[in-house]
Protein backbone atom coordinates (compact mmCIF):
# COMPACT_ATOMS: atom_id res chain seq x y z
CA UNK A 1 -89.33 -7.59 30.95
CA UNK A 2 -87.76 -5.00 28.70
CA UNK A 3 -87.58 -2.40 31.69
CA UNK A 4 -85.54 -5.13 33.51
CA UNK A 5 -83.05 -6.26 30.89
CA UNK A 6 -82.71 -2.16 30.21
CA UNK A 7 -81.87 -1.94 34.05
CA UNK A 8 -79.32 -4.70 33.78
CA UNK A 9 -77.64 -3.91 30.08
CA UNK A 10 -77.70 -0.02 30.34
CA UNK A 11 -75.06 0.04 33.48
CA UNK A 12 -72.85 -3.02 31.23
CA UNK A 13 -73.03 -0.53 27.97
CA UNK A 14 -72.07 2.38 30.32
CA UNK A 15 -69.13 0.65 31.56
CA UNK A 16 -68.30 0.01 28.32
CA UNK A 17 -68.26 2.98 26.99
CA UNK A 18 -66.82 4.39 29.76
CA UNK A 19 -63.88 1.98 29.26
CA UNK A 20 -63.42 2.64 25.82
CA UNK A 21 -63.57 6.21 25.88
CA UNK A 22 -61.23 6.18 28.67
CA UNK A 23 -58.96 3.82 26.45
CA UNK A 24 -59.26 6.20 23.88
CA UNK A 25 -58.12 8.97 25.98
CA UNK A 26 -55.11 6.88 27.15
CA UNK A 27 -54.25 5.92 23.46
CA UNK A 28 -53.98 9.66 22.88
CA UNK A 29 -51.84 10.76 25.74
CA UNK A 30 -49.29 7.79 24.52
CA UNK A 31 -49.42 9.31 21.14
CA UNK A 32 -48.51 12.66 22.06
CA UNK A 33 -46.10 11.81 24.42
CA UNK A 34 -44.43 9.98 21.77
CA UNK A 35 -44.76 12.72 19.51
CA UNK A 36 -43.69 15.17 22.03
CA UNK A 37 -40.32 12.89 22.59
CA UNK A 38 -39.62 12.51 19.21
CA UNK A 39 -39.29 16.09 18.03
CA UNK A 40 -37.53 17.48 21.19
CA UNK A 41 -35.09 14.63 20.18
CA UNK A 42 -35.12 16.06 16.76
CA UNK A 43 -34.68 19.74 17.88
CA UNK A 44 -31.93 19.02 20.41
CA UNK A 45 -30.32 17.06 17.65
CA UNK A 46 -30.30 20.12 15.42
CA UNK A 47 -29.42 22.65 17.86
CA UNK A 48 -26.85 20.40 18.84
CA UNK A 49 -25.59 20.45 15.57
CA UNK A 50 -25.78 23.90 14.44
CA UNK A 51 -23.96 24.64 17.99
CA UNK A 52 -20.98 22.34 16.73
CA UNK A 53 -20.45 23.07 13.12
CA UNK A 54 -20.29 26.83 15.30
CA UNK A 55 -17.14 24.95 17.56
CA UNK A 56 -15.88 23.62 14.20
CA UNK A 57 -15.19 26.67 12.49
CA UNK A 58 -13.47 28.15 15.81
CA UNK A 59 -11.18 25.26 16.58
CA UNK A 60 -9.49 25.33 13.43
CA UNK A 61 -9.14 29.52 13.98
CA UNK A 62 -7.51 28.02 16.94
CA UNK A 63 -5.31 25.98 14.79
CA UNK A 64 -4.35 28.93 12.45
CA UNK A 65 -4.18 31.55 15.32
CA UNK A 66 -0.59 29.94 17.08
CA UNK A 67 3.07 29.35 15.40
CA UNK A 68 3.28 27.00 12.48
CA UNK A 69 5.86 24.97 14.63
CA UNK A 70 3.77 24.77 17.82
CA UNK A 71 3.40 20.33 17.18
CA UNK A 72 1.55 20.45 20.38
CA UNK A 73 -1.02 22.88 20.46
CA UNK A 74 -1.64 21.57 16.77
CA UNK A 75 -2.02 18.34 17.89
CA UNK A 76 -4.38 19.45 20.64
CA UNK A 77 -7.02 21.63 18.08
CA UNK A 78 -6.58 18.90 15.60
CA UNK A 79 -8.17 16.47 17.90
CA UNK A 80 -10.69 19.09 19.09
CA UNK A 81 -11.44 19.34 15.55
CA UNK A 82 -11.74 15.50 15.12
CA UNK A 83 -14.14 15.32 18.31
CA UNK A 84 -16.21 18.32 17.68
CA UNK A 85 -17.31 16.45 13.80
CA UNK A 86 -17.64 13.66 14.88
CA UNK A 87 -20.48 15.29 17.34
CA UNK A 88 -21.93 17.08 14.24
CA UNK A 89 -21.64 13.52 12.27
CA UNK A 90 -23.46 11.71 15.09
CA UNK A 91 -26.49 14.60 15.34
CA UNK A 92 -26.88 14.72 11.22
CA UNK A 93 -27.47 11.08 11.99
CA UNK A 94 -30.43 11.68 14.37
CA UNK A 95 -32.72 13.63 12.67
CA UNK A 96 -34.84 12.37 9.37
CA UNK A 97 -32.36 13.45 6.64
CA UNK A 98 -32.34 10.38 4.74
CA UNK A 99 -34.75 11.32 2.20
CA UNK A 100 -32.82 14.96 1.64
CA UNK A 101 -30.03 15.47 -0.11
CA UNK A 102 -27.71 16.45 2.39
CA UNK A 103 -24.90 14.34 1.13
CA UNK A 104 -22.45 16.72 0.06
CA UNK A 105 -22.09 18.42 3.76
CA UNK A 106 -21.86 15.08 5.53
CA UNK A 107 -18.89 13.82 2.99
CA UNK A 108 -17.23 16.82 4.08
CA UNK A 109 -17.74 16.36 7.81
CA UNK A 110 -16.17 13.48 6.72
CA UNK A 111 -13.02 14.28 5.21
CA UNK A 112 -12.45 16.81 7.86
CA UNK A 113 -12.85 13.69 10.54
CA UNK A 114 -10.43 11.70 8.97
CA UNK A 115 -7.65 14.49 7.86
CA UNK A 116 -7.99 15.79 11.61
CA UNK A 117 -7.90 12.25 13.20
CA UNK A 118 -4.70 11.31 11.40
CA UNK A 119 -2.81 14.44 11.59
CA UNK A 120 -3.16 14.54 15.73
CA UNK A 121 -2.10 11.18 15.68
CA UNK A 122 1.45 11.36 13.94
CA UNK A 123 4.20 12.42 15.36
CA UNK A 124 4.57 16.13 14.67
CA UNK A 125 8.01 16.63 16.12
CA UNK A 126 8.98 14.70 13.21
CA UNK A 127 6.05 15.18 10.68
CA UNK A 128 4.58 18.92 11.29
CA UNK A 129 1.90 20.32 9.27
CA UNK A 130 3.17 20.92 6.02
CA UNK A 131 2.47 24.25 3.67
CA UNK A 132 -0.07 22.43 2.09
CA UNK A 133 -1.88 21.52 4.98
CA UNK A 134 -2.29 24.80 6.91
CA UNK A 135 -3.35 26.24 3.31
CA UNK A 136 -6.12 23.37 3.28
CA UNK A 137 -6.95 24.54 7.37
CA UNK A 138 -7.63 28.05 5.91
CA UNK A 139 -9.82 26.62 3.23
CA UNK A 140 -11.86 24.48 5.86
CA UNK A 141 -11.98 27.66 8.23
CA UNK A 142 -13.30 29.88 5.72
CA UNK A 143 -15.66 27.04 4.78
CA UNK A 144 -16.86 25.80 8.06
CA UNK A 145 -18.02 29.74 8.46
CA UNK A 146 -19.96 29.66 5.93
CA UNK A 147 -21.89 26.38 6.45
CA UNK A 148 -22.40 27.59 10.61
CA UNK A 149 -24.20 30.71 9.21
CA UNK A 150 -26.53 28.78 7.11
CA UNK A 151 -27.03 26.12 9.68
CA UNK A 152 -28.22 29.42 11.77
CA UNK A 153 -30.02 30.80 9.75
CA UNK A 154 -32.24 28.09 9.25
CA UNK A 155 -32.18 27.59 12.90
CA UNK A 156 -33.62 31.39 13.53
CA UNK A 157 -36.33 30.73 10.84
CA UNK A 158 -37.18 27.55 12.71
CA UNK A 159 -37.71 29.45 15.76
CA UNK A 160 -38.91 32.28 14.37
CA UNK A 161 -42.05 30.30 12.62
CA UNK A 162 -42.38 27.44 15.39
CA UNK A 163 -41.04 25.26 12.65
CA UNK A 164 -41.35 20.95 13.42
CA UNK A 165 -39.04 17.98 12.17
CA UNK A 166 -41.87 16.12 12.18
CA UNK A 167 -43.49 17.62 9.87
CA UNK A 168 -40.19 17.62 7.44
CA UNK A 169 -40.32 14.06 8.04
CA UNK A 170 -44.09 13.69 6.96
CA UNK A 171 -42.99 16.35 3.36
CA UNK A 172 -40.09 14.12 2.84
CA UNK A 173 -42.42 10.50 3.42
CA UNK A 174 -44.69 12.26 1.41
CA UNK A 175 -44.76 11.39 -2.92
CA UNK A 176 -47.17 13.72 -3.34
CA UNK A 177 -46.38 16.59 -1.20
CA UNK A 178 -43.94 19.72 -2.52
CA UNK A 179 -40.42 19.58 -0.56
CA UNK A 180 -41.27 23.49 0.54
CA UNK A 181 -40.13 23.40 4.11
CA UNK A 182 -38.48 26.06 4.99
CA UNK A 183 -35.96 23.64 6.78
CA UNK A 184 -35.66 21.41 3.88
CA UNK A 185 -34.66 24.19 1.59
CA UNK A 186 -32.67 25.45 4.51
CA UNK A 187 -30.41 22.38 4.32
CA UNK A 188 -30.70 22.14 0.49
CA UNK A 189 -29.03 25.65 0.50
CA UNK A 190 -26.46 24.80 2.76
CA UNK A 191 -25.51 21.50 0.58
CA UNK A 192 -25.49 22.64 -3.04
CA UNK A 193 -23.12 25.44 -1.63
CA UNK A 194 -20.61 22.63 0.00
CA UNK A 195 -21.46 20.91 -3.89
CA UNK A 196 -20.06 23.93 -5.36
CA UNK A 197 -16.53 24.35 -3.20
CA UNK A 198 -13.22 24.09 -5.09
CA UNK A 199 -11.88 20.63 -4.86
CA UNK A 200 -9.43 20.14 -1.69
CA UNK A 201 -6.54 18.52 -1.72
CA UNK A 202 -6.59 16.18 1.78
CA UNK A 203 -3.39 14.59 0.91
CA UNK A 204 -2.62 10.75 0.61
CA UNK A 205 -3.72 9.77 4.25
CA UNK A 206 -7.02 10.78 4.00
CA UNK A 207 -7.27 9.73 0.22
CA UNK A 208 -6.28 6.66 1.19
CA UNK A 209 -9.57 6.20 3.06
CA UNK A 210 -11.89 7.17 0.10
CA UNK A 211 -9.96 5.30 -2.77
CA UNK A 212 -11.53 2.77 -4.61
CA UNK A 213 -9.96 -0.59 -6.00
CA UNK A 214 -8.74 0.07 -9.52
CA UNK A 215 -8.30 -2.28 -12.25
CA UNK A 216 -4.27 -0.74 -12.37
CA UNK A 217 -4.05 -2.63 -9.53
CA UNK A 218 -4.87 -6.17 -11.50
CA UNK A 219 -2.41 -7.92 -13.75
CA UNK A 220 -3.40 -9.04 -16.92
CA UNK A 221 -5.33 -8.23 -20.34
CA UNK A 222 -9.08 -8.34 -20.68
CA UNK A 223 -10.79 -11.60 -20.51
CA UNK A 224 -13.36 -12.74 -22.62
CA UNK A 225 -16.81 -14.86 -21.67
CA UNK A 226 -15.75 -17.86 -23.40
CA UNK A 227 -12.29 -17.34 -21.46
CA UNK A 228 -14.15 -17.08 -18.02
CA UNK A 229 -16.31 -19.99 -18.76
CA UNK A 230 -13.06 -22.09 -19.07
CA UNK A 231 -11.57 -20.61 -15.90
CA UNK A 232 -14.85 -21.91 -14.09
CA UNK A 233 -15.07 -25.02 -15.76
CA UNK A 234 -11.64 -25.87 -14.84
CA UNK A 235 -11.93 -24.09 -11.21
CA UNK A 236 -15.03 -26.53 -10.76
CA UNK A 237 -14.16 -29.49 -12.25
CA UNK A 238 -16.16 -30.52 -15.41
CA UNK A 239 -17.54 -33.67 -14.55
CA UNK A 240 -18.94 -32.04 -11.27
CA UNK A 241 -20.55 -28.85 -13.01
CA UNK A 242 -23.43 -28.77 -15.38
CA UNK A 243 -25.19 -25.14 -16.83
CA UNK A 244 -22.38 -23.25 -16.58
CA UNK A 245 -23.14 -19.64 -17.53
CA UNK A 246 -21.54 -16.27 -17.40
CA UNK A 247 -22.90 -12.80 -17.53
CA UNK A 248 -21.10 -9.59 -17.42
CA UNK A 249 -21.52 -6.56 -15.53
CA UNK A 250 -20.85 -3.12 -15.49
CA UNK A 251 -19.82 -3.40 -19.26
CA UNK A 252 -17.80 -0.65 -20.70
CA UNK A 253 -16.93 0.76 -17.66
CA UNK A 254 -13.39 0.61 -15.69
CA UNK A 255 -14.83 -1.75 -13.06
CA UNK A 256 -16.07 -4.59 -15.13
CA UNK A 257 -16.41 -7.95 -14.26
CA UNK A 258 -18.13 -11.63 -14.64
CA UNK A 259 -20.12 -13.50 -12.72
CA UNK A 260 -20.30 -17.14 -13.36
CA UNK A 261 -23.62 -19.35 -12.56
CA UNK A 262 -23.41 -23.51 -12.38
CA UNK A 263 -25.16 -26.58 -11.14
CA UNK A 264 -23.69 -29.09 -8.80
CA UNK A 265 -24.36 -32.88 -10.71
CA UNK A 266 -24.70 -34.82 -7.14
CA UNK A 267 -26.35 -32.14 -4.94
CA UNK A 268 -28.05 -30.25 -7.46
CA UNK A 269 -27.06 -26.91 -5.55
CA UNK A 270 -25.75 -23.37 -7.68
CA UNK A 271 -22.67 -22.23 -7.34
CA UNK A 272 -22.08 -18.29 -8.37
CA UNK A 273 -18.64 -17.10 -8.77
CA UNK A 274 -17.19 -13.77 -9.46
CA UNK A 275 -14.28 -12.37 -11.77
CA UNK A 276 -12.29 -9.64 -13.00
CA UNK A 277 -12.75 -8.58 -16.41
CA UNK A 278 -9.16 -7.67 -16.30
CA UNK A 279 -6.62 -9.93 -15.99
CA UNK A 280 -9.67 -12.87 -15.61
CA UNK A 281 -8.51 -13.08 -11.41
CA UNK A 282 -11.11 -15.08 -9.08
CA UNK A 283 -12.23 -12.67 -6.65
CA UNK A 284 -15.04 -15.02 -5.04
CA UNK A 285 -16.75 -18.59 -5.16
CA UNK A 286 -19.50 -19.94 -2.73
CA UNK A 287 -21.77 -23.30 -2.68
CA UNK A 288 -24.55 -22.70 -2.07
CA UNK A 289 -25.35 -26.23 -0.45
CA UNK A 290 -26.64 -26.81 3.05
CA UNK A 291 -24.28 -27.91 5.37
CA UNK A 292 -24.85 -31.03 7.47
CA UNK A 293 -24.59 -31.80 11.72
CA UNK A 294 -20.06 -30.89 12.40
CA UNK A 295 -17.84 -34.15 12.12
CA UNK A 296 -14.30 -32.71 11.27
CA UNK A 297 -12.28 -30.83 13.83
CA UNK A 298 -10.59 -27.61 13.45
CA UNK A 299 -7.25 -28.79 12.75
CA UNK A 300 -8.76 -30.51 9.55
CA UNK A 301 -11.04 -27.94 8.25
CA UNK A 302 -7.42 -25.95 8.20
CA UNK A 303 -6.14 -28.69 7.02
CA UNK A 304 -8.96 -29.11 4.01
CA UNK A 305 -8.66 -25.00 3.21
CA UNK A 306 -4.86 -25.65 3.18
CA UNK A 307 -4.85 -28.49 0.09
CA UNK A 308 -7.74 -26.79 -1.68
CA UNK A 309 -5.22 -23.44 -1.93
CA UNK A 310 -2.23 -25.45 -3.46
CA UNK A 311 -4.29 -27.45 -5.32
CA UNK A 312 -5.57 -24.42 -7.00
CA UNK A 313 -2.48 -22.39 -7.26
CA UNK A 314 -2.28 -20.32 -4.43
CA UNK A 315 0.95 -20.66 -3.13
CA UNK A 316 2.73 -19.62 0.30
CA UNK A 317 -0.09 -19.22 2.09
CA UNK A 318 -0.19 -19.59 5.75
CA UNK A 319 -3.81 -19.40 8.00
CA UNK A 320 -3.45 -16.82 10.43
CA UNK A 321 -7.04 -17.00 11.80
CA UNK A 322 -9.69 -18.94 12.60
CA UNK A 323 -13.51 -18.87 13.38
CA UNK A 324 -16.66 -21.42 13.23
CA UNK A 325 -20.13 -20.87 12.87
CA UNK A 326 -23.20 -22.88 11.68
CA UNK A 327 -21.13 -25.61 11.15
CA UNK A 328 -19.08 -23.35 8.52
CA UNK A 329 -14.72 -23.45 9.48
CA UNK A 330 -13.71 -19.83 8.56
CA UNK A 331 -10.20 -19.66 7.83
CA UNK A 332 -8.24 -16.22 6.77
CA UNK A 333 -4.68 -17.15 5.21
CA UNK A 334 -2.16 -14.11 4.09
CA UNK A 335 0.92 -14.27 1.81
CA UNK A 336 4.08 -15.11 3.22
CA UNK A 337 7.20 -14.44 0.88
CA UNK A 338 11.13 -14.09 2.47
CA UNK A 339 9.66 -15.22 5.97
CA UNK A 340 7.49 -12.29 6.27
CA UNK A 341 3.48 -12.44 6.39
CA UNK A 342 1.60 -9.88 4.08
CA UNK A 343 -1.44 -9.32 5.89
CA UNK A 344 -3.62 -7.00 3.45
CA UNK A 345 -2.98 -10.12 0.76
CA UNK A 346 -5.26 -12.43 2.09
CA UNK A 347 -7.87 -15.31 1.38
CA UNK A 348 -10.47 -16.36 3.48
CA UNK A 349 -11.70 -19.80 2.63
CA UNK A 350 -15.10 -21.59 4.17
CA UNK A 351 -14.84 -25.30 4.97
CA UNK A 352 -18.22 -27.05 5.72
CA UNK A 353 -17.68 -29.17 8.87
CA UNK A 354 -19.53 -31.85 7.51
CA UNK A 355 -17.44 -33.32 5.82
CA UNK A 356 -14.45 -30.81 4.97
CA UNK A 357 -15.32 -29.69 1.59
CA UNK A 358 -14.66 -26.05 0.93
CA UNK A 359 -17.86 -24.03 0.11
CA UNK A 360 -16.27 -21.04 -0.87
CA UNK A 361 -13.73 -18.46 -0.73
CA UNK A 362 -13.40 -14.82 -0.62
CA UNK A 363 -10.42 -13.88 -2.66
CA UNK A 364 -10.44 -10.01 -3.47
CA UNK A 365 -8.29 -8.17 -0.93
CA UNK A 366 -5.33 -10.90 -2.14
CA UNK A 367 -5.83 -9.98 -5.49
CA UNK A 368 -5.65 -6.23 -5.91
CA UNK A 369 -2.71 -6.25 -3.32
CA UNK A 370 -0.50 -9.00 -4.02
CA UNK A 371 1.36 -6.46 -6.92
CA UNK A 372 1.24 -3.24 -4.02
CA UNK A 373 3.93 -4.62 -2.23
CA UNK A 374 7.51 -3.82 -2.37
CA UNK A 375 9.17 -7.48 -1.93
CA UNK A 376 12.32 -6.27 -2.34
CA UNK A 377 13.08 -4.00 0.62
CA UNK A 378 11.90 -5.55 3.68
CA UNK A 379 14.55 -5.93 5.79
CA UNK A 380 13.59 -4.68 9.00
CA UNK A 381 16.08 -2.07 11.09
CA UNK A 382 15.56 -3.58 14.57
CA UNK A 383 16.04 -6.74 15.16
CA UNK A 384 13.29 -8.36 17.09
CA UNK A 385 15.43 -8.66 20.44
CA UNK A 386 15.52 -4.61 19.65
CA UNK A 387 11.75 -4.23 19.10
CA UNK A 388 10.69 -6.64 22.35
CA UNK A 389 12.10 -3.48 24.33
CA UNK A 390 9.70 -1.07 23.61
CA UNK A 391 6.78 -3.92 24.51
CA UNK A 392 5.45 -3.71 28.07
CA UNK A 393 7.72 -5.22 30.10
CA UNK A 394 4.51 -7.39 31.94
CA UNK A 395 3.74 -8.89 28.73
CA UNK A 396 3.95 -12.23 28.55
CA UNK A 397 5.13 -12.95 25.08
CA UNK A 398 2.99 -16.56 23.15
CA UNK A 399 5.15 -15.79 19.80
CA UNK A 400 6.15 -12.99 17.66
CA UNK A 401 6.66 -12.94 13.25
CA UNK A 402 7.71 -10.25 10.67
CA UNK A 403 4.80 -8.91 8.80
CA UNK A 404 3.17 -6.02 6.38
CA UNK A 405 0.34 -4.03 7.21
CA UNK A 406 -0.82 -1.14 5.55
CA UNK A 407 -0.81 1.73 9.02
CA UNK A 408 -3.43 4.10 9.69
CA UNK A 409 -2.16 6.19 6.81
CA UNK A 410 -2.56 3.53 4.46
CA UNK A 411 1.15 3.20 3.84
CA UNK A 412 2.78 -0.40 3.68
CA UNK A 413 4.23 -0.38 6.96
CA UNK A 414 7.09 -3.48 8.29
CA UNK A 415 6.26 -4.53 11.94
CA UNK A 416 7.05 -7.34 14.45
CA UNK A 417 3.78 -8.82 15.46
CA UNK A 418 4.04 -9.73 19.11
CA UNK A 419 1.16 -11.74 20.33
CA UNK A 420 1.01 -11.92 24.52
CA UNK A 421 -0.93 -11.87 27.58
CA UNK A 422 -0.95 -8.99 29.76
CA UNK A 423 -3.95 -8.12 32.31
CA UNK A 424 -6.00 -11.39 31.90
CA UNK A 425 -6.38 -10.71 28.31
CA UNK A 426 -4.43 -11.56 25.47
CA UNK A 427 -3.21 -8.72 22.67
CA UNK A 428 -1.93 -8.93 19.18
CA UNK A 429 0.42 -5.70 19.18
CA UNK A 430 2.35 -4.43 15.82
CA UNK A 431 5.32 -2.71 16.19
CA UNK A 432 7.30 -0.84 13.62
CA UNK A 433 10.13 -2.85 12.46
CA UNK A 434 12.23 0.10 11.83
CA UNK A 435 11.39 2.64 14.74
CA UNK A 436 9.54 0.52 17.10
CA UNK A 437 6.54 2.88 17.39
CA UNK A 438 3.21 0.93 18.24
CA UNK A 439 1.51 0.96 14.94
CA UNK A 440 -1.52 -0.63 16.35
CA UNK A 441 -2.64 -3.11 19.07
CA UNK A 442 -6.00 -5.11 19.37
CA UNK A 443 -7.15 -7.50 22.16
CA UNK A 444 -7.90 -11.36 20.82
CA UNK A 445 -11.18 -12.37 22.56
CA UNK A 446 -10.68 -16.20 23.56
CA UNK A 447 -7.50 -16.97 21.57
CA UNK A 448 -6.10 -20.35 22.91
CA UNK A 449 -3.98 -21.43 19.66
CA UNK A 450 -0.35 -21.52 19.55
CA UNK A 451 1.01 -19.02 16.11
CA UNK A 452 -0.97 -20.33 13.87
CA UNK A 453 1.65 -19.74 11.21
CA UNK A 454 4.66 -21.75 12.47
């Protein structure tokens, strides 16, 4: 009996372990094929990059090498330049440096991005390089050296020992493991010495890009808790609002501020808003309720977000976009003063579609620019019948307004805003009010509204 079941089970159990073993084997060829991929990804990624950071340093020799006056072979480096980092940016991005501080070295990939970027893009015939700025090219050649020869250095060590980036990913994983890679300390090196450069001066372009919101910017004194807690009450409504409480943050520091807690009396639902500590200015609200099955149609939700702004002193402000989701209305309004639409002082509001109530509002950008602008001098050069000639002639024009943007430079900037159809899509184009240069142009993905502002 035994001999017979051994005859029948011993083939089954050899399959068996033939199957798993062969499994096994499989399991391990996957693995090492994965393993494989990922670090010749990792090394091409840093050879990449220490091959570019090389480029770097050359193309802004190139940039020092010809006539302070040559606009166009300036222009043409200065893009290089803008290319070749962004390169470097995109390979820093691929290989496991999140745990290292390399921080330093990819803020100043950075700032050389964006200085590069918006110096091709002006108009050098009438704005060439200044003093300042081929001083600051010298500085970032001299630099960029410096950081290529470390990057190669660590490179030849790599090679030299048959170094792995996945094994600097496992020391950096690792809490208990010493970061003594010699790649880690490779890149360590090369970012406590871009730490220790002299501050640059990237002029107010590229400034404009890294500023933060200050409290300058806000009107006002500083508010206390007790006068925040009245703002919300009255904001809310004080029949409505039960538990309202306020807490501060970031105390003793320039960018304080107060968030507000309360409980709805019907729904039961918190509200949270958020204010400045100077000046006491709304910068957000939101319901937190959940929002029922849509009954109100577009033109009402605008028309809901429209009241609620007057009713709470907002004044001249006209919707100039419009989006749903979840049954949420999404409405962005901007400041219009003298018949001309400040864009960067804007509101967006959210209407629930159930039944038109406003569930919150995002209030920020209108409050630390409505004092930025000049509303004195803002009357435009060209008049629009001026402007529409430098438009493509094949555009069909929907409507066109006077508004303020703030340009690639971050300057305040007049334009005509000419919104039209041209090859089967429809554009929103800014032109400058006063020279008629294209300041910038964006397609509107399924726009079928008239001016929303009229």
């Amino acid at each position: 009996m035994y001999k017979r079941m051994s005859a029948v089970l011993f083939p089954i159990v050899a399959l068996i372990l033939i199957a798993t073993a062969y499994w096994g084997y499989q399991q391990y060829k996957q693995k090492n094929a994965v393993i494989l991929k990922a670090e010749s990804q990792y090394q091409r990624a840093f050879h990449d990059l220490s091959y570019h950071v090389e480029k770097l340093h050359s193309e802004l020799g190139n940039a020092l090498a010809v006539n302070s006056a040559s606009q166009g072979m300036h222009r043409k480096s200065l893009a290089n330049v803008w290319r070749i980092t962004s390169e470097a940016q995109s390979e820093i991005n691929q290989l496991p440096l999140t745990l290292l501080p390399f921080s330093k070295t990819e803020d100043f990939l950075s700032h050389i991005s964006n200085f590069s970027y918006k110096a091709s893009m002006r108009d050098m015939t009438k704005e060439p390089l200044s003093k300042d700025e081929m001083k600051m090219l010298k500085t970032l050649y001299s630099n960029s050296e410096q950081i290529s020869n470390d990057l190669q250095k660590v490179q030849a060590t790599a090679l030299k020992n048959n170094l792995r980036w996945l094994d600097v990913e496992q020391v950096m994983a690792s809490k208990t493991q010493k970061l003594d890679n010699s790649i880690i300390d490779g890149f360590k090196t090369v970012d406590k010495k871009v730490g220790n450069y002299p501050e640059i001066n990237w002029g107010p372009a590229v400034a404009s890009v890294y500023s933060k919101r200050s409290v300058t910017m806000l009107s006002g004194q500083n508010a206390t808790k007790e006068e925040i807690k009245k703002k919300a009450s009255t904001f809310l409504g004080d029949h409505k609002i039960t538990d309202v409480k306020v807490v501060e943050n970031g105390a003793k520091t320039e960018y304080a501020s107060y968030s507000v807690t309360g409980k709805r009396k019907d729904t039961q639902t918190v509200v949270h808003l958020d204010y400045t500590k100077r000046g006491g200015h709304l910068i957000s609200y939101m319901d937190t309720r959940d929002i029922g099955a849509k009954k109100i149609s577009k033109d009402q939700a605008m028309e809901a977000a429209q009241k609620f702004l007057n009713e709470h002193n907002y004044p001249e402000m006209v919707p100039v976009s419009y989006d749903e989701y979840d049954n949420i209305g999404s409405t962005i309004f901007a400041h219009k003063q003298q018949g001309i639409i400040f864009y960067p002082e804007r509101i967006t509001v959210r209407i629930a579609l159930d039944n038109g109530e406003v569930t919150g509002i995002q209030a920020s950008d209108y409050e630390y620019k409505k004092h930025v602008f000049d509303k004195k001098n803002t009357k435009p050069k060209l008049s629009v019948e001026q402007a529409r000639k430098y438009l493509n002639p094949d555009l069909k024009e929907r409507f066109n307004r006077l508004v303020m943007i703030e340009n690639e430079l971050g300057k305040p900037t007049l334009c005509y805003e000419f919104v039209g159809d041209v090859n089967s899509a429809t554009y929103r184009i800014y032109l400058n009010a006063n020279t008629g240069m294209e300041e910038n142009i964006e397609e509107l993905k399924g726009m079928k509204q008239k001016n929303p502002a009229s």
